[in-house]
N, C-alpha and C. Protein backbone atom coordinates (compact mmCIF):
# COMPACT_ATOMS: atom_id res chain seq x y z
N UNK A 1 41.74 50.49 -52.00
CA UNK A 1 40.34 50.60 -52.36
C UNK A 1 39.93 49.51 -53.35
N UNK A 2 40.79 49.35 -54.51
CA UNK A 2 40.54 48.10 -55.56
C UNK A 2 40.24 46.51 -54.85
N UNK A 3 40.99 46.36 -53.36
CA UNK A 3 40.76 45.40 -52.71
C UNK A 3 39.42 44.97 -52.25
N UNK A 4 38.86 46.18 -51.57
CA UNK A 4 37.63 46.32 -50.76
C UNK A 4 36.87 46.14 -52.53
N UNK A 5 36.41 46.97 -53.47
CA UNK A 5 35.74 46.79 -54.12
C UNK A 5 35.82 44.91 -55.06
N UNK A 6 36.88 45.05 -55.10
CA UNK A 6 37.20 43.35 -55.28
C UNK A 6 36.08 42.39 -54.52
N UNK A 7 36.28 42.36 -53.18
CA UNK A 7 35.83 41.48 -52.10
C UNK A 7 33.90 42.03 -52.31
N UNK A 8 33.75 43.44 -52.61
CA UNK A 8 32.42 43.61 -53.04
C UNK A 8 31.96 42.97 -54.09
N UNK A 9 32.57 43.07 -54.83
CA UNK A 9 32.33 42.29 -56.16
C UNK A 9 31.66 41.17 -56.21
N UNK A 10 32.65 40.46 -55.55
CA UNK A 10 32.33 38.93 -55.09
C UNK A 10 31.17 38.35 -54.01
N UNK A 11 30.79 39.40 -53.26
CA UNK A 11 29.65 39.41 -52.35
C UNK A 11 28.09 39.57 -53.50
N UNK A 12 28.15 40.51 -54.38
CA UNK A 12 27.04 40.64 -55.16
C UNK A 12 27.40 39.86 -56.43
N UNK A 13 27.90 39.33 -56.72
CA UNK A 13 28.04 38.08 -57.93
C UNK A 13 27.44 36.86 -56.96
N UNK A 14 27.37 36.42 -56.14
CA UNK A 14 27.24 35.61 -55.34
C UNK A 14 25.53 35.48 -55.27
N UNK A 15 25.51 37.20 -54.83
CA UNK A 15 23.55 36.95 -54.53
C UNK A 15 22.86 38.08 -55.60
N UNK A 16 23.43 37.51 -56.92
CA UNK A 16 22.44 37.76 -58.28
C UNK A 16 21.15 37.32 -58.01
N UNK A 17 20.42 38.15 -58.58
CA UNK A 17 18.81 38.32 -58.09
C UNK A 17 18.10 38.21 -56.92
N UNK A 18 19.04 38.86 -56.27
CA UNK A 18 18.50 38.37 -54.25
C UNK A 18 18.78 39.61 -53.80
N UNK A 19 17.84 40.22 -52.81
CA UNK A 19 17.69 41.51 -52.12
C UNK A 19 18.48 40.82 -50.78
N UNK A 20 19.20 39.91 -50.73
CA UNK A 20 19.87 39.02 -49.57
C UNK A 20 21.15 39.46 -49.22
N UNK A 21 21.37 41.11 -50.00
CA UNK A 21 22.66 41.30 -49.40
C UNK A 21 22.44 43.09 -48.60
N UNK A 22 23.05 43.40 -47.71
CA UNK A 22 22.92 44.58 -47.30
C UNK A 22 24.24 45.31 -46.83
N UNK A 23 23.99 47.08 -47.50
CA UNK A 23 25.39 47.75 -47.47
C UNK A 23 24.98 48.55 -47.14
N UNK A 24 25.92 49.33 -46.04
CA UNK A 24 25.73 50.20 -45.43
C UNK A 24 27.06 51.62 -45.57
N UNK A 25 27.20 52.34 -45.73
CA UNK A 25 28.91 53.38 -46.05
C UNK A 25 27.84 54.93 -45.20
N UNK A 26 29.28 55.09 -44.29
CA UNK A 26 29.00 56.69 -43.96
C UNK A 26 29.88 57.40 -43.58
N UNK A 27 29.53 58.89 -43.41
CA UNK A 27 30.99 59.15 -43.10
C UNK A 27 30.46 60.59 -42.12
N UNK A 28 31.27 60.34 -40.81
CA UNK A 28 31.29 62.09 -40.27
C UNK A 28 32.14 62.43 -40.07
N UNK A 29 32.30 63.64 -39.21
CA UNK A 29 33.25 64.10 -38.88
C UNK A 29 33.81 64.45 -37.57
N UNK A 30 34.56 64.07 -36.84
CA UNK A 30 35.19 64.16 -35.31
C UNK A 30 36.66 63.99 -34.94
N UNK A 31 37.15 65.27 -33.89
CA UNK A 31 38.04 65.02 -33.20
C UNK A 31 39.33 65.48 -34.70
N UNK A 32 38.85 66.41 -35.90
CA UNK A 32 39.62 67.15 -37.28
C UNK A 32 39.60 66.18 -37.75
N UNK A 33 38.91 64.68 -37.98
CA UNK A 33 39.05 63.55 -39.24
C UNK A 33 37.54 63.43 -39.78
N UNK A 34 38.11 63.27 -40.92
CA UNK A 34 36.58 62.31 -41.28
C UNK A 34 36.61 60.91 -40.71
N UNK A 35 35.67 61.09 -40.04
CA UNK A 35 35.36 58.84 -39.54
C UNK A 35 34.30 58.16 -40.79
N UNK A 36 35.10 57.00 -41.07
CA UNK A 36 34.50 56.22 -42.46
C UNK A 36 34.15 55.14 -42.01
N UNK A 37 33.03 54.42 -42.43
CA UNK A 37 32.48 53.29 -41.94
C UNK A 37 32.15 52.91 -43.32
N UNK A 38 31.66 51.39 -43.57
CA UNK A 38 32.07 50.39 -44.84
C UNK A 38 31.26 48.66 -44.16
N UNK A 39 29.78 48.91 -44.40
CA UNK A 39 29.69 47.97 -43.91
C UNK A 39 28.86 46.42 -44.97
N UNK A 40 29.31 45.64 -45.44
CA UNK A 40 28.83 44.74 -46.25
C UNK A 40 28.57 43.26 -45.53
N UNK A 41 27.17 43.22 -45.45
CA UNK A 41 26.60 41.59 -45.35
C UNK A 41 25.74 40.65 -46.38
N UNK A 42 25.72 39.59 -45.76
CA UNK A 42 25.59 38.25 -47.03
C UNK A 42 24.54 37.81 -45.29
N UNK A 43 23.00 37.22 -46.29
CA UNK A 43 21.80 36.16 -45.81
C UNK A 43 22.47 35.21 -45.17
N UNK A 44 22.32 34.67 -44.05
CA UNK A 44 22.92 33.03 -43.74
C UNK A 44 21.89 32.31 -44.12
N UNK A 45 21.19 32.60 -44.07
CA UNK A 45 19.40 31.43 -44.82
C UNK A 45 19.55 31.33 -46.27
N UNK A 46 20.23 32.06 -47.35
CA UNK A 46 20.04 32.14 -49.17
C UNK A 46 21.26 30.60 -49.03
N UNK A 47 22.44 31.00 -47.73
CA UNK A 47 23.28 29.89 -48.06
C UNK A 47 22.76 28.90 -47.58
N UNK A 48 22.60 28.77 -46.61
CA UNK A 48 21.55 27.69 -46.26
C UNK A 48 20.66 26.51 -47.23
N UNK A 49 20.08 27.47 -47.96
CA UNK A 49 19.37 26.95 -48.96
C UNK A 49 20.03 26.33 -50.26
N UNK A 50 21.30 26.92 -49.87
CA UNK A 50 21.96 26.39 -51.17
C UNK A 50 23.28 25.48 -50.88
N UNK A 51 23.25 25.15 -49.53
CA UNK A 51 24.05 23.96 -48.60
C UNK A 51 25.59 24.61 -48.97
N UNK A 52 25.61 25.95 -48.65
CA UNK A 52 27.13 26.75 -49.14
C UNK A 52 27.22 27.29 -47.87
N UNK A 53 28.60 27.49 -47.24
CA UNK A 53 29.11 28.05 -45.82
C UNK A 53 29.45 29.68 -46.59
N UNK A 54 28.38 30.78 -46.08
CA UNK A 54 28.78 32.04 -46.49
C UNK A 54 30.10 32.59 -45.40
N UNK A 55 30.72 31.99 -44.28
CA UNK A 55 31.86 32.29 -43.70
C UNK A 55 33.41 31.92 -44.46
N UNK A 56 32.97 31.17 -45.82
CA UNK A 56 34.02 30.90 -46.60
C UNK A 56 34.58 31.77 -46.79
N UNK A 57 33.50 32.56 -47.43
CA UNK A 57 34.05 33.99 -48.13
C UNK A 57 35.13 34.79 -47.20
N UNK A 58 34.48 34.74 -46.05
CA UNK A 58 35.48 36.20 -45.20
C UNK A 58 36.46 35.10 -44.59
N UNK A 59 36.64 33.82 -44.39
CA UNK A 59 37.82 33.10 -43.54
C UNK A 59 39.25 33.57 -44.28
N UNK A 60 39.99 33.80 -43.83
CA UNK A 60 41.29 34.27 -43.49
C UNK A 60 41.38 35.68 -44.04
N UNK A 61 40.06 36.47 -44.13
CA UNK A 61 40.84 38.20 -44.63
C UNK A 61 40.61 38.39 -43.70
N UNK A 62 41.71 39.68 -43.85
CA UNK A 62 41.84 40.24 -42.29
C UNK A 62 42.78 41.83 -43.25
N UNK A 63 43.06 42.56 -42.40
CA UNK A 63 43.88 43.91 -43.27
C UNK A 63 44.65 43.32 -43.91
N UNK A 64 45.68 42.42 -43.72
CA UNK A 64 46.68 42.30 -44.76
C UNK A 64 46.26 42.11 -46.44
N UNK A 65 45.00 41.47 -46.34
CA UNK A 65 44.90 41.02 -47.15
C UNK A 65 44.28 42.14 -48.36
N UNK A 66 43.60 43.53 -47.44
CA UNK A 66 42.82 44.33 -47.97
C UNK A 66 44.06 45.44 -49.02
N UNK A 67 45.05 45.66 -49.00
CA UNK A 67 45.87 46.19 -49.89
C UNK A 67 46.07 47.83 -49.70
N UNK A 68 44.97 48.23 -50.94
CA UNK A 68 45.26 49.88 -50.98
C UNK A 68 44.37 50.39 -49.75
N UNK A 69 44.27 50.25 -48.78
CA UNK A 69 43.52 50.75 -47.95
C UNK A 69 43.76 51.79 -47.24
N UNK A 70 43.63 52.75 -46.11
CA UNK A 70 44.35 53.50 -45.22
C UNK A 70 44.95 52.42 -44.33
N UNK A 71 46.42 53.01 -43.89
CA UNK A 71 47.08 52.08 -42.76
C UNK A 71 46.29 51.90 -41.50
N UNK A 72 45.71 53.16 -41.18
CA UNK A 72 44.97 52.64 -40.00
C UNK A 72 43.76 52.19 -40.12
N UNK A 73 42.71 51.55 -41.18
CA UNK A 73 41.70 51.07 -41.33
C UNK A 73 41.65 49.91 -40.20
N UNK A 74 40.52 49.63 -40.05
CA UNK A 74 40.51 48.68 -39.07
C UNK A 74 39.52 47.65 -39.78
N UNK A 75 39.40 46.20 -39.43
CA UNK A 75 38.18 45.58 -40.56
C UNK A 75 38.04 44.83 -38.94
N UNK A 76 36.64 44.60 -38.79
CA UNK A 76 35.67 43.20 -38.39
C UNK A 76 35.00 42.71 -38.44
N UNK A 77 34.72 41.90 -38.54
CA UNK A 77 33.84 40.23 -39.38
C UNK A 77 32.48 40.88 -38.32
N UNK A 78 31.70 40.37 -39.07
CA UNK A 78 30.17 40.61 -38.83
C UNK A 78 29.47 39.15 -38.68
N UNK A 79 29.38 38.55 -37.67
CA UNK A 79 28.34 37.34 -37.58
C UNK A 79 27.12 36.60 -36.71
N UNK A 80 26.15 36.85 -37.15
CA UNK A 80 25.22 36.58 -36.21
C UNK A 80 24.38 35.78 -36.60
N UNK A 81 23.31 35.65 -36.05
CA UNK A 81 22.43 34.54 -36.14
C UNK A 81 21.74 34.24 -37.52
N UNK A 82 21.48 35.58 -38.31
CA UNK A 82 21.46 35.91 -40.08
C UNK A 82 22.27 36.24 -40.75
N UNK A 83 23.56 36.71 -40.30
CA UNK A 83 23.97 37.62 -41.24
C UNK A 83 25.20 36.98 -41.02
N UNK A 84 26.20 37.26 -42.15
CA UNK A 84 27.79 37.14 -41.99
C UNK A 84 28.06 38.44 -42.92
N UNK A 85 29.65 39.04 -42.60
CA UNK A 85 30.26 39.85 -43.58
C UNK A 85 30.99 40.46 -42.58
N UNK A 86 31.47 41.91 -43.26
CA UNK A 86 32.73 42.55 -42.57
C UNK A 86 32.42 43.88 -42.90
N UNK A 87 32.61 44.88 -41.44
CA UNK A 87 32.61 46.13 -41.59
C UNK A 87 33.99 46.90 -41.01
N UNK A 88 34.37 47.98 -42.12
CA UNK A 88 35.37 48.58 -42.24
C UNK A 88 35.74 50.14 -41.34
N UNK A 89 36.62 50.48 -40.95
CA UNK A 89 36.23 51.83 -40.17
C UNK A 89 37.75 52.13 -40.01
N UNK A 90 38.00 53.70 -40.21
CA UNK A 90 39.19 54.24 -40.31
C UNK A 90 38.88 55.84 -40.54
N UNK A 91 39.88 57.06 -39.88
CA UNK A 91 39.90 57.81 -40.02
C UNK A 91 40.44 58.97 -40.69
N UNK A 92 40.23 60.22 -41.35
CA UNK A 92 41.40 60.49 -42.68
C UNK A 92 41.30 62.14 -42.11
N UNK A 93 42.47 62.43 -41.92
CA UNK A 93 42.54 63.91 -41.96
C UNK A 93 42.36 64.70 -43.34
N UNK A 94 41.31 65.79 -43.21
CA UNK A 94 41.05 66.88 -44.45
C UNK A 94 42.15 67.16 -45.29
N UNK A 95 43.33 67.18 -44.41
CA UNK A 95 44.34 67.91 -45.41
C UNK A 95 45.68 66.77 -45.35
N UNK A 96 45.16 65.16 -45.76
CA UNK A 96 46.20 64.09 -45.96
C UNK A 96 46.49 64.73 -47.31
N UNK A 97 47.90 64.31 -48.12
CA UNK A 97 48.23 64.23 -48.73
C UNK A 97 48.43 62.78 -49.78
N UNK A 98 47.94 61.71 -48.33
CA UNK A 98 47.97 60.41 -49.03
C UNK A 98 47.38 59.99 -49.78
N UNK A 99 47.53 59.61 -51.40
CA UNK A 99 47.13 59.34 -52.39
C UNK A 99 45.52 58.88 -51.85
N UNK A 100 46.20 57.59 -51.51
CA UNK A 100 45.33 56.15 -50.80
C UNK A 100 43.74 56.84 -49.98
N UNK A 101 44.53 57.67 -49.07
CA UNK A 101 43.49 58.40 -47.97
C UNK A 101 42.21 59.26 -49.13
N UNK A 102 43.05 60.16 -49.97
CA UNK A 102 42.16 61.14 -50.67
C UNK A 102 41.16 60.34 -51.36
N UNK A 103 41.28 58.82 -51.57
CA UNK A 103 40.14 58.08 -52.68
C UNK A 103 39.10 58.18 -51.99
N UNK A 104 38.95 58.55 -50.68
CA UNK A 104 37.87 57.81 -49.67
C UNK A 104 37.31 59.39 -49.15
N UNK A 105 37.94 60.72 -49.76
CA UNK A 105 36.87 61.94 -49.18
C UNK A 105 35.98 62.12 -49.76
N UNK A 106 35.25 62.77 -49.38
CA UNK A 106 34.28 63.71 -50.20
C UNK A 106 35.04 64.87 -50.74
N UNK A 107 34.75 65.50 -52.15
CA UNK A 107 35.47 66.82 -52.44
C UNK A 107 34.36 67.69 -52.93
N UNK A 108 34.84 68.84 -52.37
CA UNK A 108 33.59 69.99 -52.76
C UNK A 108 34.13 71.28 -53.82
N UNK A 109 32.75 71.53 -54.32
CA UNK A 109 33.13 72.65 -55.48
C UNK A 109 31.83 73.07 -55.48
N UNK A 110 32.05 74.38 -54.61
CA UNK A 110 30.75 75.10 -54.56
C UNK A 110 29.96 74.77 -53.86
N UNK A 111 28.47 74.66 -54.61
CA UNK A 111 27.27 74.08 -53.67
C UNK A 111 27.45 72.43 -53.80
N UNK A 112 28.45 71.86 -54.88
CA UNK A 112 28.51 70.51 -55.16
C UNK A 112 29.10 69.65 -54.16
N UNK A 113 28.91 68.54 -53.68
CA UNK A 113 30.07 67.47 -52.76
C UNK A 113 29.77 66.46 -53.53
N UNK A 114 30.91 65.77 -53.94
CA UNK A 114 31.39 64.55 -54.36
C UNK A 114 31.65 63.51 -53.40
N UNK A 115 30.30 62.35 -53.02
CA UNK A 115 30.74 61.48 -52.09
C UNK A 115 31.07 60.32 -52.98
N UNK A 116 32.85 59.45 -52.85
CA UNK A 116 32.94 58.46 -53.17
C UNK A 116 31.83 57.11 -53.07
N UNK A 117 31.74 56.50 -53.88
CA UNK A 117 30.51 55.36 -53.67
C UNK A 117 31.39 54.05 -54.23
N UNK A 118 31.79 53.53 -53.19
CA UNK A 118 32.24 52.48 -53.79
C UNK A 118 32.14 51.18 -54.56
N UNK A 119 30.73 50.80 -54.46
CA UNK A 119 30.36 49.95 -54.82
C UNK A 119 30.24 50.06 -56.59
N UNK A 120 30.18 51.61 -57.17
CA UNK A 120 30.17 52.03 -58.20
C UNK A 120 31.44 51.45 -58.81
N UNK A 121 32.72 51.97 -58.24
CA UNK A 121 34.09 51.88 -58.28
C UNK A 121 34.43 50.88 -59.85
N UNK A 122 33.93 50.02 -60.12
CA UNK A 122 34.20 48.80 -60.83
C UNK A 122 33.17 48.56 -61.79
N UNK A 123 33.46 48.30 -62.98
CA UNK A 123 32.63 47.62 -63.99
C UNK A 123 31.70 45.93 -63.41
N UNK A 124 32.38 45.45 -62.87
CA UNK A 124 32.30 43.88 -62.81
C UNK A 124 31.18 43.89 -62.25
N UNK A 125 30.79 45.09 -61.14
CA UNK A 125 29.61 45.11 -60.42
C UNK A 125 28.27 45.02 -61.10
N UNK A 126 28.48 46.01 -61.80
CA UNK A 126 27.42 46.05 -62.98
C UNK A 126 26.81 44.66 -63.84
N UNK A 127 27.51 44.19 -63.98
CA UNK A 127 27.90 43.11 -64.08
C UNK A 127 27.40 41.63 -63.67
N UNK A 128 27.37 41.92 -62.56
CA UNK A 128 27.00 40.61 -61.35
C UNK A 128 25.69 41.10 -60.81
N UNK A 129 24.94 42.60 -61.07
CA UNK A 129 23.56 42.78 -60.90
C UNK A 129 22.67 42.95 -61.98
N UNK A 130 23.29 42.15 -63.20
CA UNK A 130 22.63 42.81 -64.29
C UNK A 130 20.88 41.71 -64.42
N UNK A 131 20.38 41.76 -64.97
CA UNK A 131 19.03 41.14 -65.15
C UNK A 131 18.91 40.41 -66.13
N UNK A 132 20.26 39.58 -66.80
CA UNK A 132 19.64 39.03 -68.09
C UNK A 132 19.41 37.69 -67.71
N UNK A 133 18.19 37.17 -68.15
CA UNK A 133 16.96 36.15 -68.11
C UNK A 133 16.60 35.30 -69.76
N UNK A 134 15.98 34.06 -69.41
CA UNK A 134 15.68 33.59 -70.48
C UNK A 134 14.02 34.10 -71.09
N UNK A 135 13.73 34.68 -70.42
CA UNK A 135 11.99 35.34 -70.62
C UNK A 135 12.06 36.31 -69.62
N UNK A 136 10.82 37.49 -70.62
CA UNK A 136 10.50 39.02 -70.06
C UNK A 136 10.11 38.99 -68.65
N UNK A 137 9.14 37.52 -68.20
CA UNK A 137 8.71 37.49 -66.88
C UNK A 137 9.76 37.64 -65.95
N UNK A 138 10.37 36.35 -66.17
CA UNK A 138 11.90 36.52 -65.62
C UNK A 138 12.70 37.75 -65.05
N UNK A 139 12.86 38.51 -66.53
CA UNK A 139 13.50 39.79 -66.79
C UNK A 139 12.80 40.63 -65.71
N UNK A 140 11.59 41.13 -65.52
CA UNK A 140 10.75 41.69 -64.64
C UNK A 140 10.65 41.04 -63.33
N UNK A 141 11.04 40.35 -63.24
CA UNK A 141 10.72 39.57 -61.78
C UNK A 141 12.26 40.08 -61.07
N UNK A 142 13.36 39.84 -62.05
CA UNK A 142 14.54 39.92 -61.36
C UNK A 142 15.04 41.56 -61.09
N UNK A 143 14.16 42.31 -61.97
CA UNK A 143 14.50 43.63 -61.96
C UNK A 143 13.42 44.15 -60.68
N UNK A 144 12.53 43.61 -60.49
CA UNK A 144 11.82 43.71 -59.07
C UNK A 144 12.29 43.98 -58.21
N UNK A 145 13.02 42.51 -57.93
CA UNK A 145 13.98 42.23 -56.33
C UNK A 145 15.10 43.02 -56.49
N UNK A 146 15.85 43.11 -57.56
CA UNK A 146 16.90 43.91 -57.47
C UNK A 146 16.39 46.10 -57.06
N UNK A 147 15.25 46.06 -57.25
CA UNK A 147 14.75 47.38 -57.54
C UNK A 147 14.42 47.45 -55.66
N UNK A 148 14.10 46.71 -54.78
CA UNK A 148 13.52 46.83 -53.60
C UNK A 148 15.21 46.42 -52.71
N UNK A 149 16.21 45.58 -53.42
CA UNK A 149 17.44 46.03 -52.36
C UNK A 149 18.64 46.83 -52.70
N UNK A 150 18.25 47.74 -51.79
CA UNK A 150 19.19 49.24 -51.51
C UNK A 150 20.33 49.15 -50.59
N UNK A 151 21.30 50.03 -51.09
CA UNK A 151 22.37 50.44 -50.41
C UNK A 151 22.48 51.88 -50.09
N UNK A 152 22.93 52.16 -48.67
CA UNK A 152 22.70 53.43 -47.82
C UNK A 152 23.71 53.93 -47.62
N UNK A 153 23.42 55.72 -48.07
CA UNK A 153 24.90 56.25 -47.40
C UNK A 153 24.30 56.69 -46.65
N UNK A 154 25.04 56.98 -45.50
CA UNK A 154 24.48 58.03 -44.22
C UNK A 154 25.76 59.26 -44.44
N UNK A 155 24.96 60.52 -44.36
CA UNK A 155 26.12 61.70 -44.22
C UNK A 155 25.68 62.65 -43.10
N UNK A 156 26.93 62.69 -42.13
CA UNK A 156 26.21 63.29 -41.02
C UNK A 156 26.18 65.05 -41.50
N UNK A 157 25.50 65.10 -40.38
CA UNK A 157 24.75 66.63 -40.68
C UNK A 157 25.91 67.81 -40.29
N UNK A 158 27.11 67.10 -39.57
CA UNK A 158 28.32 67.73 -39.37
C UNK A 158 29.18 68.07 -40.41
N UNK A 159 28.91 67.19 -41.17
CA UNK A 159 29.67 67.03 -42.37
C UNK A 159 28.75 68.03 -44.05
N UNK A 160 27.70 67.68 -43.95
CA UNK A 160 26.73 68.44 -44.85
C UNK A 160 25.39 68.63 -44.12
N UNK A 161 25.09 69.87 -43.49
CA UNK A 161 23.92 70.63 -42.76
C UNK A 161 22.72 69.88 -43.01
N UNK A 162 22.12 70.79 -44.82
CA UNK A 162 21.54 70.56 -45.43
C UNK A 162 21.40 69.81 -46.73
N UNK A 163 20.78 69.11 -47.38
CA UNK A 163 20.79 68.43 -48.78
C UNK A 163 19.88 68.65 -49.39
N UNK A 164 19.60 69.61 -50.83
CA UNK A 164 18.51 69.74 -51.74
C UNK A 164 18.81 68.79 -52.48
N UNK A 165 19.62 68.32 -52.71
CA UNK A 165 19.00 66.99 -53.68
C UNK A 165 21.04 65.93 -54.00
N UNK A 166 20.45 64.92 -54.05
CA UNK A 166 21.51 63.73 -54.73
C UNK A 166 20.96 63.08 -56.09
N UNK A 167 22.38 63.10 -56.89
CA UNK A 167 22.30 61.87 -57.92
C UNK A 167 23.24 61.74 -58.27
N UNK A 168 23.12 60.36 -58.85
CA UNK A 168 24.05 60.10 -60.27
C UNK A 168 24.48 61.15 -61.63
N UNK A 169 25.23 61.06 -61.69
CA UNK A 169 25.40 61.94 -63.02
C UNK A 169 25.29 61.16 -64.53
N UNK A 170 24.28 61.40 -65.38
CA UNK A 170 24.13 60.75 -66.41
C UNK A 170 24.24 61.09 -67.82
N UNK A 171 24.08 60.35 -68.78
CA UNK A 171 24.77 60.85 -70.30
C UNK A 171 23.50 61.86 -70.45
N UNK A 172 24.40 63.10 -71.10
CA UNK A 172 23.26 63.91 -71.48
C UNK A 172 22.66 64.66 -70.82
N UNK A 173 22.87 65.04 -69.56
CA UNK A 173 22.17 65.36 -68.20
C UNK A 173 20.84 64.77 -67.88
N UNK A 174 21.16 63.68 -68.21
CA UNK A 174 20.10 62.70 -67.82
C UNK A 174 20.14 62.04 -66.36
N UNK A 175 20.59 62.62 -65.57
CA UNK A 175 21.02 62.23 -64.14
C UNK A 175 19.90 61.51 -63.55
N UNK A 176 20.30 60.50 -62.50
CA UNK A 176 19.54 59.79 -61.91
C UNK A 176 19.42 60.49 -60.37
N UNK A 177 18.26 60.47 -60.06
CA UNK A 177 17.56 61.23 -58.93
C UNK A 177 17.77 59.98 -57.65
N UNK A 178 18.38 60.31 -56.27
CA UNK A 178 18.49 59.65 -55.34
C UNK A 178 17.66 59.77 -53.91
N UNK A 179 17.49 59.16 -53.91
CA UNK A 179 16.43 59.97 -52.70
C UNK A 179 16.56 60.40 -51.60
N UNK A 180 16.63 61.61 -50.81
CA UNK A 180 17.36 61.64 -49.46
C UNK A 180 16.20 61.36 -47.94
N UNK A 181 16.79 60.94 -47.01
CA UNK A 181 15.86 61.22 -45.95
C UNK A 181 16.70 61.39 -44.57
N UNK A 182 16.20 62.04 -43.82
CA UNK A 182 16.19 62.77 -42.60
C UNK A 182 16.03 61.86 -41.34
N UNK A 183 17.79 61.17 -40.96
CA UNK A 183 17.78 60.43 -39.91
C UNK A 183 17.86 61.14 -38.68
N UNK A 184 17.84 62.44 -38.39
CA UNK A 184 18.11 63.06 -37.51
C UNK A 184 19.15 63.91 -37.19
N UNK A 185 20.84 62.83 -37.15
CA UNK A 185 21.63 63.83 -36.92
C UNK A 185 22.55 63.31 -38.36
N UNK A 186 21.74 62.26 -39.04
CA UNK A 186 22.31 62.04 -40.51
C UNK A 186 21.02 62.58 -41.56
N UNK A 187 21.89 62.50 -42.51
CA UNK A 187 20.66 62.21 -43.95
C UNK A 187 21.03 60.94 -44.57
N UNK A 188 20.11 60.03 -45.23
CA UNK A 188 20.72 59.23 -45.76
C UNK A 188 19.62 58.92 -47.18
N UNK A 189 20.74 58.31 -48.02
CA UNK A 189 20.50 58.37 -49.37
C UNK A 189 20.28 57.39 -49.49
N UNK A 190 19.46 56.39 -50.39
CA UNK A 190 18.97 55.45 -50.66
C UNK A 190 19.36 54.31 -51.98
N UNK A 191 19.86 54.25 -52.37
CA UNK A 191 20.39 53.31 -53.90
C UNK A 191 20.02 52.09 -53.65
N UNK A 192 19.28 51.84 -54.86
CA UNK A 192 18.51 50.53 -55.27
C UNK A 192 19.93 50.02 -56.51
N UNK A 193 19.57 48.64 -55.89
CA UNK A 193 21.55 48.28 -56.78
C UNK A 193 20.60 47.92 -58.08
N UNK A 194 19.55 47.87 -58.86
CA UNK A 194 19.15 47.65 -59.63
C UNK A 194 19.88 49.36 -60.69
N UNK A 195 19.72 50.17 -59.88
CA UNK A 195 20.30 51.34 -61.29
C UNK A 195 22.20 51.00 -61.50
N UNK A 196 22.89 50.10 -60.65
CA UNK A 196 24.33 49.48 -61.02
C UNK A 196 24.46 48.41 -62.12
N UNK A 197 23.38 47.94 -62.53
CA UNK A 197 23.05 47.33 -63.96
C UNK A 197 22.86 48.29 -64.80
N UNK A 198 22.69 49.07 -64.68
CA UNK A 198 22.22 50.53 -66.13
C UNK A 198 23.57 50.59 -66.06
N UNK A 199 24.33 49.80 -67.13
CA UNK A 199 25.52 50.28 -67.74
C UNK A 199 25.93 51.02 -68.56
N UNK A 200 27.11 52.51 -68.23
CA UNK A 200 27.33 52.94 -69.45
C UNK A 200 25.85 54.28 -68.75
N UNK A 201 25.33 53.94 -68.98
CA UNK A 201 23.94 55.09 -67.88
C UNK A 201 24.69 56.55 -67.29
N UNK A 202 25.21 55.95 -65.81
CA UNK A 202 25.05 56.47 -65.08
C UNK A 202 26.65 56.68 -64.76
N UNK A 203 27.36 57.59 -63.68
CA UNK A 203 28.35 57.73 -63.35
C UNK A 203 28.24 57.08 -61.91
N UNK A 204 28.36 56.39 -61.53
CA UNK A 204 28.48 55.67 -60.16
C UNK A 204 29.41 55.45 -59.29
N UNK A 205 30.60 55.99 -59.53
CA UNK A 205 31.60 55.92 -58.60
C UNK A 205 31.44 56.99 -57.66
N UNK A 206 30.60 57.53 -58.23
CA UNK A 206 30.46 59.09 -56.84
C UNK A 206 29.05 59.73 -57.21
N UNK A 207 28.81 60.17 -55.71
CA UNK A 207 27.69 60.73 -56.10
C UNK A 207 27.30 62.40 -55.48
N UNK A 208 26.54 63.01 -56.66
CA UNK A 208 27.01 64.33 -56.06
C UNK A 208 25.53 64.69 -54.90
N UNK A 209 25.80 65.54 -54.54
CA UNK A 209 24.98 65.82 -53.30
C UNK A 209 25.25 67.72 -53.79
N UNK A 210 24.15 68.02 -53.47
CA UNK A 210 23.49 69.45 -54.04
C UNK A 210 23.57 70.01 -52.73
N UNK A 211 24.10 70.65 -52.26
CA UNK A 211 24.06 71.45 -50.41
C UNK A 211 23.25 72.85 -50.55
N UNK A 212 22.51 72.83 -49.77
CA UNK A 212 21.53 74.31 -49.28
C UNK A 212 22.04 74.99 -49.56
């Protein structure tokens, strides 16, 4: 997991103050596994503009390189006419025992589910989306763009029916409110990577989900 969040890291340090990156994580359930999907892309036009090959980044990873992962994860490169990056997909039985496997469930207590969020996972992230500027305009301009690009979980409805509410967990019970919506046979949650700069804030490695 430290691998994958690593290689995230480096995707959003890259496109500081740019809504130019898009993430996608979901998870259902089929056939007694959870199925996990992990999907991260990078603009080919931001590189463009900045005469940089964004296929640098992903040339020669491949699983070996990804580490703590599940053995059977599978990774493939994402490239098209806009976009480059790599999406992840692997399956975990409810009742693994494998250290590795358990980082990547959801765990429940009660009406509560705990969905891993990886992008939370790491300080550094925080980090590489933060907003500091030489002027307030600045400051506001960059907290803008960062405020309009979101990262999506999808949770299928196999997996959790209903959802009264998601958030962050925050100091004080000051929790941050997530927004859910109704894909049909998913729900999906919405995160603006602008609240992954509220450092110290928020609990972001997981997020809880409130069930009917």
């Amino acid at each position: 997991m430290r691998k994958i969040v690593s290689l995230i890291s480096l995707l959003l340090i890259c496109l500081a103050f740019t809504s130019c990156v898009d993430y996608v994580q979901s998870i259902s359930y089929k056939n007694g596994k959870y199925q996990m999907y992990y999907k991260v892309t990078l603009s080919k036009l931001l590189f463009a503009m900045a005469d940089e090959d964004p296929e640098e980044i992903f040339r020669g990873f491949d699983e070996e390189a990804l580490g703590e992962v599940p053995e059977n994860a599978s990774v493939s490169p994402v490239n098209t006419d806009l976009e480059v990056g790599a999406e992840f997909k692997f399956g975990i039985d409810p009742k693994t025992t494998d250290e590795t496997e358990k980082a990547f469930l959801p765990t429940i207590a009660g009406s509560k589910c705990y969905i891993p969020f990886i992008l939370g996972e790491n300080e550094s992230i925080a980090d590489s989306v933060g907003t500091d500027t030489d002027n307030d305009y600045g400051e506001a301009f960059a907290e803008a763009i960062m405020s309009s690009a979101k990262c999506r979980i999808l949770i299928s409805k196999g997996v959790i029916p209903f959802i009264e509410t998601a958030y962050f967990e925050g100091k004080g019970n000051q929790n941050y409110s997530i927004p859910v919506f109704d894909y049909g046979d998913d729900n999906c949650l919405e995160i603006p990577f602008i609240v992954l700069s509220q450092k110290g804030m928020y609990r972001t490695d997981r997020v809880v989900v409130i069930r009917k």
